[in-house]
N, C-alpha and C. Protein backbone atom coordinates (compact mmCIF):
# COMPACT_ATOMS: atom_id res chain seq x y z
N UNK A 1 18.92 -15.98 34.41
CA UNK A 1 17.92 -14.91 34.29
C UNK A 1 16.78 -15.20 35.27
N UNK A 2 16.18 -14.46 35.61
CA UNK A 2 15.22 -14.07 36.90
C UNK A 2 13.80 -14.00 36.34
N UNK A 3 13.13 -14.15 37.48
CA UNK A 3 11.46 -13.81 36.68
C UNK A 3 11.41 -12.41 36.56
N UNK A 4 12.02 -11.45 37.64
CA UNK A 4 12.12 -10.16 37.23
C UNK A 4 12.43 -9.44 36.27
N UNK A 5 13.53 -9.86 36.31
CA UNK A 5 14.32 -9.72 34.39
C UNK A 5 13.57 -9.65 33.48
N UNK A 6 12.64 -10.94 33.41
CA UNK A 6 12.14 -11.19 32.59
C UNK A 6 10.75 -10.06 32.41
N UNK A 7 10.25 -10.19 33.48
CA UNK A 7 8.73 -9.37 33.27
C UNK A 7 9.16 -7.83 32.72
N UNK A 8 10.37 -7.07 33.15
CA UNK A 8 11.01 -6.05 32.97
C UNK A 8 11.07 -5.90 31.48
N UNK A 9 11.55 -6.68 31.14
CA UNK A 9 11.63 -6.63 29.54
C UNK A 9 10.54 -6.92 28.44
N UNK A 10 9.64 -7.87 28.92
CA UNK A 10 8.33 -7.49 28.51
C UNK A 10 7.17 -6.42 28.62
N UNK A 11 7.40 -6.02 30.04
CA UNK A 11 6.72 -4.84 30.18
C UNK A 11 7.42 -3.09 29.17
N UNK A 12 8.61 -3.39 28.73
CA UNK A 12 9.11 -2.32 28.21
C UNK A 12 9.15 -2.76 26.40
N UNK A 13 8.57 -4.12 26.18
CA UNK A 13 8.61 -4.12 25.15
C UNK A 13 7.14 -3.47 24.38
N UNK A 14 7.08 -2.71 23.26
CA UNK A 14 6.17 -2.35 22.14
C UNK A 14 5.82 -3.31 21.47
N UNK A 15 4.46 -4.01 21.05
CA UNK A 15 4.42 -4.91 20.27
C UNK A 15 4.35 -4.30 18.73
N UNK A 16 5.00 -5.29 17.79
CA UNK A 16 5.09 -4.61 16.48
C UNK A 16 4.37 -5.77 15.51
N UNK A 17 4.43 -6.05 14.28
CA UNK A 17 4.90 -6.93 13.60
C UNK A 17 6.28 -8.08 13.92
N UNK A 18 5.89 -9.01 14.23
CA UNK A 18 6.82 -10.13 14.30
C UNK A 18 7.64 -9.98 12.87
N UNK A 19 9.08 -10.26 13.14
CA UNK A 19 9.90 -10.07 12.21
C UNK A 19 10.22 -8.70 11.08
N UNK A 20 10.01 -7.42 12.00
CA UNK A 20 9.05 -6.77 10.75
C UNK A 20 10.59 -5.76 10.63
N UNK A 21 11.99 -6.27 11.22
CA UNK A 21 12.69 -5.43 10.91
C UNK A 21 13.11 -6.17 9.91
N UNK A 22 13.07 -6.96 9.40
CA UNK A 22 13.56 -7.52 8.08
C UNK A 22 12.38 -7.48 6.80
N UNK A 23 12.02 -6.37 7.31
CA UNK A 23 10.83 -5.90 6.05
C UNK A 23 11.47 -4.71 5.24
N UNK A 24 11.30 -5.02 4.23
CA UNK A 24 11.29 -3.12 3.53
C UNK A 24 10.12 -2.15 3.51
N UNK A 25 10.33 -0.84 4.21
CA UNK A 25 9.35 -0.57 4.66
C UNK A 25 8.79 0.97 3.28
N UNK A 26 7.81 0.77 2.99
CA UNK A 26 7.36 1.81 2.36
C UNK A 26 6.14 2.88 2.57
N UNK A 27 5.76 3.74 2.08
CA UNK A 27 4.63 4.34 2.51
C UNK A 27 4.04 5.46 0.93
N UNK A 28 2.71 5.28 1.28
CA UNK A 28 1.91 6.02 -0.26
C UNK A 28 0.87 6.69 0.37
N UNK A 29 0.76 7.80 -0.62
CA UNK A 29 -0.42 8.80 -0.18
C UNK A 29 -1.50 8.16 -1.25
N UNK A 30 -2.72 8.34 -0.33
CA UNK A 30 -3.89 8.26 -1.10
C UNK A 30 -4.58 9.38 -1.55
N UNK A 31 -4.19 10.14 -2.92
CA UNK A 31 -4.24 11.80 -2.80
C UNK A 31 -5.95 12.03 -3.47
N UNK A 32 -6.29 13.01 -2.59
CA UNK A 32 -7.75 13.73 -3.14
C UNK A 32 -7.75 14.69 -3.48
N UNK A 33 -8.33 15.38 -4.38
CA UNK A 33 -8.29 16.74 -4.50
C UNK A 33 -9.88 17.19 -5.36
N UNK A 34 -10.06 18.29 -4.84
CA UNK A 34 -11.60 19.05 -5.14
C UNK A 34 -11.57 19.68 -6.43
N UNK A 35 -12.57 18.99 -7.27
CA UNK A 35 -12.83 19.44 -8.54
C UNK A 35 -14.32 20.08 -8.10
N UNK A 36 -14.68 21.48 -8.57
CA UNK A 36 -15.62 21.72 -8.84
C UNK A 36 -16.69 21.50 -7.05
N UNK A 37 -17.36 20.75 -7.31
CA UNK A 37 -18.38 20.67 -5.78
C UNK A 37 -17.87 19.17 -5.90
N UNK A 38 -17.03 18.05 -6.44
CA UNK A 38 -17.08 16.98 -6.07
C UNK A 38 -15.36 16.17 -6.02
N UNK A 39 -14.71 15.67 -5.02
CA UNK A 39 -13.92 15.14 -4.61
C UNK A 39 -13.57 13.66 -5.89
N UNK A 40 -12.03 14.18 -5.91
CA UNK A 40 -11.85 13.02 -6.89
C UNK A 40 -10.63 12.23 -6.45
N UNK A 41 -10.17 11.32 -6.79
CA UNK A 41 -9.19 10.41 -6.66
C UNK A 41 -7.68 10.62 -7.44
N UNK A 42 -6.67 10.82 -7.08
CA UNK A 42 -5.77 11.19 -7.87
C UNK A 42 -4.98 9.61 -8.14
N UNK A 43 -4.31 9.29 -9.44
CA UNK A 43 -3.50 8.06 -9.41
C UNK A 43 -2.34 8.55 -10.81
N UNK A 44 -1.23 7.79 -10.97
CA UNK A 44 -0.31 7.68 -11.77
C UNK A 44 -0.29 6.62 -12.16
N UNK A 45 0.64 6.39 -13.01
CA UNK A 45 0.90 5.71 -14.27
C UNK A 45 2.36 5.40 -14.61
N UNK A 46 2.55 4.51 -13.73
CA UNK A 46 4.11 4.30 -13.38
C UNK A 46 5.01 4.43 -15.28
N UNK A 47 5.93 5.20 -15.27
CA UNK A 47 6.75 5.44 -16.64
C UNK A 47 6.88 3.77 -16.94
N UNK A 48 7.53 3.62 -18.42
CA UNK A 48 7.54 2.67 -18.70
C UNK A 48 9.32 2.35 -18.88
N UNK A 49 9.49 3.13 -18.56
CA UNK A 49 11.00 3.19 -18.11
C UNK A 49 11.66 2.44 -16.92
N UNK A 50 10.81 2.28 -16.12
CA UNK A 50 11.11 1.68 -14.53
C UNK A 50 11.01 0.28 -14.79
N UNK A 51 12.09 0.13 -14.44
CA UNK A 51 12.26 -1.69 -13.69
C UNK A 51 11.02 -2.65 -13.11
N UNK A 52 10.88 -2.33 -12.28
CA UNK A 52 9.29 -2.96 -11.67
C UNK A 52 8.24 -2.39 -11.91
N UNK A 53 6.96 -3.01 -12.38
CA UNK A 53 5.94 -2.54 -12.81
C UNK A 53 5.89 -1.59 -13.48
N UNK A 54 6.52 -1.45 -14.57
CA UNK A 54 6.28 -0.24 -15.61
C UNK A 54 4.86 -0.39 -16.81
N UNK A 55 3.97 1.14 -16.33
CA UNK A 55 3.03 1.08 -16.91
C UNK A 55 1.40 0.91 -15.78
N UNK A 56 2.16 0.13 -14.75
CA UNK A 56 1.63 0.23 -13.73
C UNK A 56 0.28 1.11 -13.07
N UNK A 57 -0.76 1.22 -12.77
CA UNK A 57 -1.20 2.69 -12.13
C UNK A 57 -1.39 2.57 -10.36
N UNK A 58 -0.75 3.39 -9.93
CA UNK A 58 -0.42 3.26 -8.50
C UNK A 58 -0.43 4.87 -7.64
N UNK A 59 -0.60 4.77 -6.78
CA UNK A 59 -0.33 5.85 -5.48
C UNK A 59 0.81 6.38 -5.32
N UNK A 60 1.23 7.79 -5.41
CA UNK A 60 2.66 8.23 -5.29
C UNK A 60 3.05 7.71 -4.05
N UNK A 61 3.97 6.99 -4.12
CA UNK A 61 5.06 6.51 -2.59
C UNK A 61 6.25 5.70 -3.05
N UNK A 62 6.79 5.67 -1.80
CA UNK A 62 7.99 4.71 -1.80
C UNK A 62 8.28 4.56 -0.47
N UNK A 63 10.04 3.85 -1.11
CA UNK A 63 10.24 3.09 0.23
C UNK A 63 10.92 4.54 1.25
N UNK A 64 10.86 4.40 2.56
CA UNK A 64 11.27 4.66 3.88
C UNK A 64 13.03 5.21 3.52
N UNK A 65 13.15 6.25 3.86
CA UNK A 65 14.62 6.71 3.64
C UNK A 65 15.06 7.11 4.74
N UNK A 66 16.50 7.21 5.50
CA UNK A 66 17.24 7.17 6.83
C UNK A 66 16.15 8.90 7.03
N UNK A 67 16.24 9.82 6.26
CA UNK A 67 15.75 11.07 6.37
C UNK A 67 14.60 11.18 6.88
N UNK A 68 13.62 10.34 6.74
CA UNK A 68 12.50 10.04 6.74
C UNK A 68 12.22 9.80 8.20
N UNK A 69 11.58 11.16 8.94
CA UNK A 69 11.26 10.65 10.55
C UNK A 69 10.22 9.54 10.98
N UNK A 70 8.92 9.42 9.83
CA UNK A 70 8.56 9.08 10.36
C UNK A 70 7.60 8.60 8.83
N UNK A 71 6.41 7.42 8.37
CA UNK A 71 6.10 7.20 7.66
C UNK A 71 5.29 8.18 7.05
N UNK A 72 4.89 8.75 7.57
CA UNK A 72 3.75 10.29 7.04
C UNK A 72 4.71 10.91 6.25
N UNK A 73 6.22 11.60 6.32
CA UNK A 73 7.20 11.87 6.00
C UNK A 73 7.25 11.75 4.99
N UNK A 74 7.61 10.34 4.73
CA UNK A 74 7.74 9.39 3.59
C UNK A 74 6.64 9.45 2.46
N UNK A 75 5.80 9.26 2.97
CA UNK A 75 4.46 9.60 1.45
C UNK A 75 4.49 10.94 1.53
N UNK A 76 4.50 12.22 2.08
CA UNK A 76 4.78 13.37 1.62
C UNK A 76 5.68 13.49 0.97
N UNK A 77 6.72 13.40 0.93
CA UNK A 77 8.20 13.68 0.22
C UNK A 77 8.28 13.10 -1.12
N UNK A 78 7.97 11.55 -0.94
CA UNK A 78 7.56 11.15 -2.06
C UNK A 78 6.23 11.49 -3.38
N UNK A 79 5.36 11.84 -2.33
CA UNK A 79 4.46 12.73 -3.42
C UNK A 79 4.77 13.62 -4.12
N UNK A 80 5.74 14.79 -3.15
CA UNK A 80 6.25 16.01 -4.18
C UNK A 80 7.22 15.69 -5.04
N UNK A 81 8.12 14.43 -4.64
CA UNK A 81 8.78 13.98 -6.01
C UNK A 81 8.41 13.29 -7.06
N UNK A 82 7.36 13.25 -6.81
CA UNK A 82 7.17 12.40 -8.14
C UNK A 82 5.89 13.57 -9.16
N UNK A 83 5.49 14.21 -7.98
CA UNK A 83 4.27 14.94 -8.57
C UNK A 83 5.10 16.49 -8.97
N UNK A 84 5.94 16.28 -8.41
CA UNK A 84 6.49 17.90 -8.80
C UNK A 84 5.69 19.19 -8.35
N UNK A 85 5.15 18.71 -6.74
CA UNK A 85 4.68 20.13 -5.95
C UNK A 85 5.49 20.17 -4.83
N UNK A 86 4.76 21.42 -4.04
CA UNK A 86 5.20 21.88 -2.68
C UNK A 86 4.71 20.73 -1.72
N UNK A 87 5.53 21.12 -0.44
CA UNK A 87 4.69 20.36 0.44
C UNK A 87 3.45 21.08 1.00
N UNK A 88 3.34 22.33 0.80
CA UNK A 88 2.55 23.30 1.27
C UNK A 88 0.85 23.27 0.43
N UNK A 89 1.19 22.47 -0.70
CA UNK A 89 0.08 21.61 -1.61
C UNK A 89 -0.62 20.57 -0.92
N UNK A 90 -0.25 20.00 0.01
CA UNK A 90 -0.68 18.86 0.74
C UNK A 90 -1.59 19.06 2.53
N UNK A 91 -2.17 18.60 2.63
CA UNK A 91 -2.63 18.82 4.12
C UNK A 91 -3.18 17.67 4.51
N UNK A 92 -3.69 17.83 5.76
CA UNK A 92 -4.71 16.94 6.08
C UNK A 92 -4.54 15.09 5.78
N UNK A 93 -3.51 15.05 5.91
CA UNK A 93 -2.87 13.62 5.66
C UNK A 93 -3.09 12.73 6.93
N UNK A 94 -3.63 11.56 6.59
CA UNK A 94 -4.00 10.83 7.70
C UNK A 94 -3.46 9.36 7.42
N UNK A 95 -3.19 8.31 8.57
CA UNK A 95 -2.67 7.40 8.39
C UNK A 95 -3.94 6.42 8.20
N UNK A 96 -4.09 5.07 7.21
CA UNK A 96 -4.79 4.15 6.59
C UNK A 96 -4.23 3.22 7.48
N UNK A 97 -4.82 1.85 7.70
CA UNK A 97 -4.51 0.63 8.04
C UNK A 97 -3.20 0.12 7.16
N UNK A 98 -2.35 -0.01 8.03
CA UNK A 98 -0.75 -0.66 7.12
C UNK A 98 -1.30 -1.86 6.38
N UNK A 99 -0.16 -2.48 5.44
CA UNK A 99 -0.12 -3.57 5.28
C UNK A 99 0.93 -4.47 5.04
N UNK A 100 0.96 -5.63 5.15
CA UNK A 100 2.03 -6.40 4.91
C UNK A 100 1.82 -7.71 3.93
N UNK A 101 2.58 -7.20 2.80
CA UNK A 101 2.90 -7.99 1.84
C UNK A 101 3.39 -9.72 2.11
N UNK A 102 3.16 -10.47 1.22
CA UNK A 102 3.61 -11.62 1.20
C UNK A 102 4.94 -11.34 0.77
N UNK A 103 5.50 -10.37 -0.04
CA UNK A 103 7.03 -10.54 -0.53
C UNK A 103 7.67 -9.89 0.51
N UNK A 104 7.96 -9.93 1.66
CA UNK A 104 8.57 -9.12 2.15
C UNK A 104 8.32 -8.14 2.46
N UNK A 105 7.50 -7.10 2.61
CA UNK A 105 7.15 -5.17 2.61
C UNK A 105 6.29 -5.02 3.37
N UNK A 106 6.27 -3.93 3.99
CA UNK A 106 5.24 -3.38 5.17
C UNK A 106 5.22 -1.83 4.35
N UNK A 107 3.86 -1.47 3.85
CA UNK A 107 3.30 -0.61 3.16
C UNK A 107 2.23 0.26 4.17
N UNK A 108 2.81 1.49 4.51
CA UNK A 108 2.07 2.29 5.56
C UNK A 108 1.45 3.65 4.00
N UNK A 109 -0.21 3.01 4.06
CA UNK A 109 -0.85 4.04 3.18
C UNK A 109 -1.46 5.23 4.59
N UNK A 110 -1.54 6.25 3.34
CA UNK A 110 -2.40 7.76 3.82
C UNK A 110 -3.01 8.32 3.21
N UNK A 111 -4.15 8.84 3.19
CA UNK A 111 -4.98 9.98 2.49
C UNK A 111 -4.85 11.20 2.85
N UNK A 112 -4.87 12.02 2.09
CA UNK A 112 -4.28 13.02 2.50
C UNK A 112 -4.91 14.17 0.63
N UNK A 113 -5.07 15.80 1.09
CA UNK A 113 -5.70 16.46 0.26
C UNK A 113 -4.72 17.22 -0.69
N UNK A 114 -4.61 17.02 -1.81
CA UNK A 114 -3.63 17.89 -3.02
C UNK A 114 -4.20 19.15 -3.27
N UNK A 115 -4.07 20.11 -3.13
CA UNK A 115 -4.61 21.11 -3.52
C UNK A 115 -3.85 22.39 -4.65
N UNK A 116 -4.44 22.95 -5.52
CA UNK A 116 -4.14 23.34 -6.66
C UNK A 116 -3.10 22.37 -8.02
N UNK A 117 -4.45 21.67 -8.04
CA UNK A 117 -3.73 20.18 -8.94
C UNK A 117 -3.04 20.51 -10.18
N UNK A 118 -3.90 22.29 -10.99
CA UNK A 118 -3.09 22.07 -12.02
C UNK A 118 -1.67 22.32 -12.29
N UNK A 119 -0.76 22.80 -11.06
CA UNK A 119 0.67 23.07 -11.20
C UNK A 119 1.07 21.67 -11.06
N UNK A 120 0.76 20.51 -11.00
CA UNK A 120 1.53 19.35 -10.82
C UNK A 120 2.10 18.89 -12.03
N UNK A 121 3.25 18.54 -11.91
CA UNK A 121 3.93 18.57 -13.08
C UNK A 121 4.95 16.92 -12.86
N UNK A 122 4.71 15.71 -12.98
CA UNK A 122 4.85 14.62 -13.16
C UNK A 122 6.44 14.57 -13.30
N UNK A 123 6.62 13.79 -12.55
CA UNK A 123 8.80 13.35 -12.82
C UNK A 123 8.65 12.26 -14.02
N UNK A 124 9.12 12.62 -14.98
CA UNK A 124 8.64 11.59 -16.37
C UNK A 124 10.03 9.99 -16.39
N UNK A 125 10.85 10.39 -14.87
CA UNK A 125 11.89 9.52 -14.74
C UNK A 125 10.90 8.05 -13.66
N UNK A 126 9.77 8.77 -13.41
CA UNK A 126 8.63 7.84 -13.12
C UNK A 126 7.67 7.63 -13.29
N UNK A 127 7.04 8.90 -13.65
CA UNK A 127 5.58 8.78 -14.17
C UNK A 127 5.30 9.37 -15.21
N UNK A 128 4.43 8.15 -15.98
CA UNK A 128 4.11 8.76 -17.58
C UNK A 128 3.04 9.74 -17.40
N UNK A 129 1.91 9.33 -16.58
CA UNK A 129 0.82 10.25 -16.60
C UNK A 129 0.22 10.36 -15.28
N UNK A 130 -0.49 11.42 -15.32
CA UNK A 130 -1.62 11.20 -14.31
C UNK A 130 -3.06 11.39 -14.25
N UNK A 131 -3.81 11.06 -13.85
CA UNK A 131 -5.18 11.07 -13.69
C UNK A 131 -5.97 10.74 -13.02
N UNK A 132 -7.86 11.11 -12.77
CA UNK A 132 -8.28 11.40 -11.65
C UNK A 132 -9.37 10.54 -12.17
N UNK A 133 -10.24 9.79 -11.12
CA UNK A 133 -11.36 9.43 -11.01
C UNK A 133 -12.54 10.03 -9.61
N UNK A 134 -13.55 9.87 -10.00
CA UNK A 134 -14.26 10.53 -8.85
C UNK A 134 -14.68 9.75 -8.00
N UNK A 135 -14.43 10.20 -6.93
CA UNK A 135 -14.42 9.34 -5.72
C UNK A 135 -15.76 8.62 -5.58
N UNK A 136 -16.72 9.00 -6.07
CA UNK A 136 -18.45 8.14 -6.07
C UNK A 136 -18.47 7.34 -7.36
N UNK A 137 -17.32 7.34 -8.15
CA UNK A 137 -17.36 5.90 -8.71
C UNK A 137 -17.09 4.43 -7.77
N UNK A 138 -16.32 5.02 -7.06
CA UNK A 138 -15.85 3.82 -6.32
C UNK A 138 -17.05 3.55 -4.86
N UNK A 139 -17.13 4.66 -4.68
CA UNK A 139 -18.45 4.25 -3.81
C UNK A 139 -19.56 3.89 -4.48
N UNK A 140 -19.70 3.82 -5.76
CA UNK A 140 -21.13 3.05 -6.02
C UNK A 140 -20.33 2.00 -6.83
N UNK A 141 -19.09 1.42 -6.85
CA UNK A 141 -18.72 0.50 -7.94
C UNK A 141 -17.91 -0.39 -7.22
N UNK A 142 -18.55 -1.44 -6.85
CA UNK A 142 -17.74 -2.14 -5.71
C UNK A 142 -16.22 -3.15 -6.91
N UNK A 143 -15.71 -3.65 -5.92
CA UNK A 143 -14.39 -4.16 -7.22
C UNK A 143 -14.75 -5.42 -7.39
N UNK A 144 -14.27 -6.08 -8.65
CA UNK A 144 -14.23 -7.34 -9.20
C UNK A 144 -13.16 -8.32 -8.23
N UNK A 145 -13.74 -9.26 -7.86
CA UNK A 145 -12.82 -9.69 -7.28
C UNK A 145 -12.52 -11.30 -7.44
N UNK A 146 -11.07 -11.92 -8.05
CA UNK A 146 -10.48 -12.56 -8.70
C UNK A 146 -9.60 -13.50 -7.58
N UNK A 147 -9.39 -14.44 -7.85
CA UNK A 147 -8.61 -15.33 -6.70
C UNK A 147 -7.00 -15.93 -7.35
N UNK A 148 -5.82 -15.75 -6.66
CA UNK A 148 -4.55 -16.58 -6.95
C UNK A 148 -4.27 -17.50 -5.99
N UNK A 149 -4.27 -19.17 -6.69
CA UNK A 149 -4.18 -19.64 -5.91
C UNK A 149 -2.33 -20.38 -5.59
N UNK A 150 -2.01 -19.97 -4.43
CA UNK A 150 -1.04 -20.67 -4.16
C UNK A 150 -0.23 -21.67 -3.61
N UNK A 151 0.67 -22.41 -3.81
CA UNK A 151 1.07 -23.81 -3.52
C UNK A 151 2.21 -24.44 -3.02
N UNK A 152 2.60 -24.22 -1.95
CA UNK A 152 4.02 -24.76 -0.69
C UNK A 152 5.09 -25.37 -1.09
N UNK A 153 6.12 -25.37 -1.61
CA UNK A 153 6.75 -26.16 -2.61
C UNK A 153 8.09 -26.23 -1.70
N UNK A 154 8.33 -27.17 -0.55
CA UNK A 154 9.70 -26.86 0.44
C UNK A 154 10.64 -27.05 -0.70
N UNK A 155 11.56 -26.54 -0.19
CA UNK A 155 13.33 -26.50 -1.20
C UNK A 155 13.26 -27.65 -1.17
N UNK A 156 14.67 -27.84 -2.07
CA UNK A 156 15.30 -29.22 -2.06
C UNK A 156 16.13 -29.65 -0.55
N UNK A 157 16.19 -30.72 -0.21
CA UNK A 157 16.91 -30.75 1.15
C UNK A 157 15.91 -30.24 2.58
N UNK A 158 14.65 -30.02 2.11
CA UNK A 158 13.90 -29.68 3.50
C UNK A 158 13.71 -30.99 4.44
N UNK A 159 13.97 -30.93 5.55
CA UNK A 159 14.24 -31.77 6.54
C UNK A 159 12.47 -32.00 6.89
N UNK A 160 11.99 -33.01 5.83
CA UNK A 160 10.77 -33.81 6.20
C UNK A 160 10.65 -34.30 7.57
N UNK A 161 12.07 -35.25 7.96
CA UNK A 161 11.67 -36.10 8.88
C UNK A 161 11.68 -35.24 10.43
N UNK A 162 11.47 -33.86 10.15
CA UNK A 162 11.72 -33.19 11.14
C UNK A 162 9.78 -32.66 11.66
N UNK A 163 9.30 -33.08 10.59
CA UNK A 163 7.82 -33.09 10.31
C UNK A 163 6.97 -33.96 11.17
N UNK A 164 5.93 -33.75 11.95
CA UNK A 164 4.93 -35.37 11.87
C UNK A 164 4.54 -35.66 10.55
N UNK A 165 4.24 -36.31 10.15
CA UNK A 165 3.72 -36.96 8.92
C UNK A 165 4.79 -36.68 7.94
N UNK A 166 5.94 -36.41 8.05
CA UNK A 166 7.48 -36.73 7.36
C UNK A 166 7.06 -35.54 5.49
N UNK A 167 6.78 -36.41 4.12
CA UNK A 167 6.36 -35.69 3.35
C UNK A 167 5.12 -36.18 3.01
N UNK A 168 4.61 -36.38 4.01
CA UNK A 168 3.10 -36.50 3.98
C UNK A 168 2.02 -35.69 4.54
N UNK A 169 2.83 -34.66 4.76
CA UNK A 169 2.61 -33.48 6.13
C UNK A 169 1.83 -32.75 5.11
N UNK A 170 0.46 -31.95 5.87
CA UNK A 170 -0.47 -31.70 4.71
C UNK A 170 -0.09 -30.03 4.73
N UNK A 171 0.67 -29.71 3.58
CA UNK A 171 0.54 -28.33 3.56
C UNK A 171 -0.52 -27.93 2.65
N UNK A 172 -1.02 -26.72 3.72
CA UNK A 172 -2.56 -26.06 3.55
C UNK A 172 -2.04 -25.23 1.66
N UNK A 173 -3.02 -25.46 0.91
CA UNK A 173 -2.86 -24.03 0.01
C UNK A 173 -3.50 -22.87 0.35
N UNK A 174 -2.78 -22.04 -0.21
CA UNK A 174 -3.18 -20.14 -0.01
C UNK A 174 -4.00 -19.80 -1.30
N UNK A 175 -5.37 -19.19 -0.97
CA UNK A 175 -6.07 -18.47 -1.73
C UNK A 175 -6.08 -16.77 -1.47
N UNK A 176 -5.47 -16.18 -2.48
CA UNK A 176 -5.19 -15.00 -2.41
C UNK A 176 -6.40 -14.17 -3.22
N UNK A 177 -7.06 -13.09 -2.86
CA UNK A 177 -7.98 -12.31 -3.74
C UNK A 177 -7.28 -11.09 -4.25
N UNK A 178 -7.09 -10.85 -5.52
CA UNK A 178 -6.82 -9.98 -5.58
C UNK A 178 -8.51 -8.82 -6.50
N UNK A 179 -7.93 -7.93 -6.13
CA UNK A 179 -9.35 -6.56 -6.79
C UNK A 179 -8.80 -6.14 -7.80
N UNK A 180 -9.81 -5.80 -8.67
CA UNK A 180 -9.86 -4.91 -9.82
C UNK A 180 -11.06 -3.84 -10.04
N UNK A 181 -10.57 -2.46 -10.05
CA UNK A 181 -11.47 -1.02 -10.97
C UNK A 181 -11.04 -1.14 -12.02
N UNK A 182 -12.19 -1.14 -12.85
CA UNK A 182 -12.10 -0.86 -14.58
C UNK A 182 -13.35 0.60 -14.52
N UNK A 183 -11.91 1.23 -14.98
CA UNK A 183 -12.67 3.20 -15.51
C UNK A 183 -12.56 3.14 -16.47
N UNK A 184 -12.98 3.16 -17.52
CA UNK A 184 -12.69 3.23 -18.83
C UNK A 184 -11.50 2.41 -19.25
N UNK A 185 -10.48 2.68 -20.00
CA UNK A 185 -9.41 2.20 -20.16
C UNK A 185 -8.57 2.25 -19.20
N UNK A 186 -8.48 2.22 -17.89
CA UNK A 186 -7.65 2.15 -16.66
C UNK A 186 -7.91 1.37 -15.92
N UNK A 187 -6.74 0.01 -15.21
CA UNK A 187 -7.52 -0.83 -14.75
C UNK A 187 -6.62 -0.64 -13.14
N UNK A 188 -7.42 -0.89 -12.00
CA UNK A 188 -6.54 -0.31 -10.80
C UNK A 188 -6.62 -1.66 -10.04
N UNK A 189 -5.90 -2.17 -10.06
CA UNK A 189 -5.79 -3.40 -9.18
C UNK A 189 -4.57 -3.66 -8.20
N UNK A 190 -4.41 -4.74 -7.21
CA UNK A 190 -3.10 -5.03 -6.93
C UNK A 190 -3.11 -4.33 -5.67
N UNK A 191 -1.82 -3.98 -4.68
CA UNK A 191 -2.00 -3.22 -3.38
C UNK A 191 -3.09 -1.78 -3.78
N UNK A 192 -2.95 -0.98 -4.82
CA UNK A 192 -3.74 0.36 -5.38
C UNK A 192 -5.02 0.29 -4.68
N UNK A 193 -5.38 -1.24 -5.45
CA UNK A 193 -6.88 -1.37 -5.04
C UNK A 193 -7.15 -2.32 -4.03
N UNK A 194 -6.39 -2.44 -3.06
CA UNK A 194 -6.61 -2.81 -1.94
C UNK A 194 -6.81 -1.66 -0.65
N UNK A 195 -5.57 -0.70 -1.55
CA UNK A 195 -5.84 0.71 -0.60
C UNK A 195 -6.68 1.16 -0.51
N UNK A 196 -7.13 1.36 -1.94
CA UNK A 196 -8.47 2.14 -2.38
C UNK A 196 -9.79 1.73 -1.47
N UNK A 197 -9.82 0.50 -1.72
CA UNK A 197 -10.74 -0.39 -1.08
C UNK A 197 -11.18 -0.10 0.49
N UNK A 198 -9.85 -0.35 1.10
CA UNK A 198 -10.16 0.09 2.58
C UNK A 198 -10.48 0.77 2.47
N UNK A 199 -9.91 2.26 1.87
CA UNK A 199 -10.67 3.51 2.37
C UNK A 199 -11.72 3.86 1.67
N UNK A 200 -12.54 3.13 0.62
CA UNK A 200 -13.66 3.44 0.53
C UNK A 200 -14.74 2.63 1.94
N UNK A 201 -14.37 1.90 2.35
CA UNK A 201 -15.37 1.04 3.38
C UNK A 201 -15.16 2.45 4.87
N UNK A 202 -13.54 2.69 4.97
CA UNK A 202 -13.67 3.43 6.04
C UNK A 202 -14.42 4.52 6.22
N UNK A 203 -14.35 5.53 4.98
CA UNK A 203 -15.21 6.47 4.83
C UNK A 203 -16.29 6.21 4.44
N UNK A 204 -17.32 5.13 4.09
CA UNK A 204 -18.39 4.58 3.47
C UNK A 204 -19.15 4.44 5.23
N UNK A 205 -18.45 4.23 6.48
CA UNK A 205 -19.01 3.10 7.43
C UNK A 205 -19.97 3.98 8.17
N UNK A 206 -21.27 3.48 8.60
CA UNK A 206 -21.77 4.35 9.28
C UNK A 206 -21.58 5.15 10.60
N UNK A 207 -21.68 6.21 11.13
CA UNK A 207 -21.14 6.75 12.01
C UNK A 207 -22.15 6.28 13.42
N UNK A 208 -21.22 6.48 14.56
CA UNK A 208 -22.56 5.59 15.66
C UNK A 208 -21.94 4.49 16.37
């Protein structure tokens, strides 16, 4: 191989996420919708029927389907399935800062506007309920914020001596924060309120 070769193929490469095709990729709307003169927050209440996190309160989305052109796609489609509207209910959908999970997942959030909330009618094969908070709770209610701490544990058979310092090699621990909203009896934590979070700072930031 050539230096040409080489620059050729860097110059045509896109930078992405390292490793990020062995991610599962998902995407969630961050839905708003206008009550009255004031903007509120829409969230669910994952059924208690579901396998993972049942009971849960989270952002209508999921994972990325072959159909799915493109991640915007994906949290639309998924909103009307789970919320039981049109797509013609939705507008103004914008893409949030992705994220990438420690388990594996690359989570592409959006905000985006629901409009005529009371025909929404909940898929009860996922969601028990739904409900709204107003968006100036969260702008005047910053989140609780809680730490997990985590700890490097190589398999059995990890090739120490492949190490400097063999198993004496100092692996760093991980301090993870996770957030919590407490609304009354609803507590929103976990990626929810990490989403939430960003986009209260994004729309919070001064303009300028």
């Amino acid at each position: 191989m050539d230096l040409n070769s080489i620059k050729q193929k860097l110059q045509s490469h896109s930078p992405s996420v390292l490793g990020n095709e062995a991610f599962s990729k998902y995407a969630v709307l961050l839905p708003l919708i206008q009550k009255q003169n004031d903007i509120h927050v829409l969230f669910e209440v994952r059924s208690h029927k579901m396998r993972r996190q049942p009971g849960e309160i989270c952002f209508p989305g999921g994972r990325m389907d072959a159909q799915d052109k493109t991640d915007k796609d994906t949290a639309i489609r998924e909103t009307t399935e789970e919320l039981g509207i049109s797509t013609e209910q939705i507008s103004d959908v914008f893409p949030l800062d992705f994220l990438v999970s420690p388990f594996g997942m690359m989570i592409y959030p959006h905000a985006g506007m629901i409009y005529h909330p009371e025909s929404i009618q909940p898929n009860p094969s996922e969601v028990d309920e739904v409900f709204e908070v107003p968006l100036s709770f969260f702008l005047n209610h910053p989140p609780q914020v809680h730490y997990v701490h985590a700890r490097m544990e190589p398999e059995q058979g990890f090739p120490y001596d492949l190490l400097p310092g063999g198993r004496n090699y100092d692996w760093r621990p991980r301090k993870m924060d996770e957030l919590f909203y407490v609304y009354g009896d609803k507590v929103i934590w976990g990626l929810t309120a990490r989403i939430l979070t960003h986009f209260v700072e994004l729309i919070g930031k001064e303009e300028g």
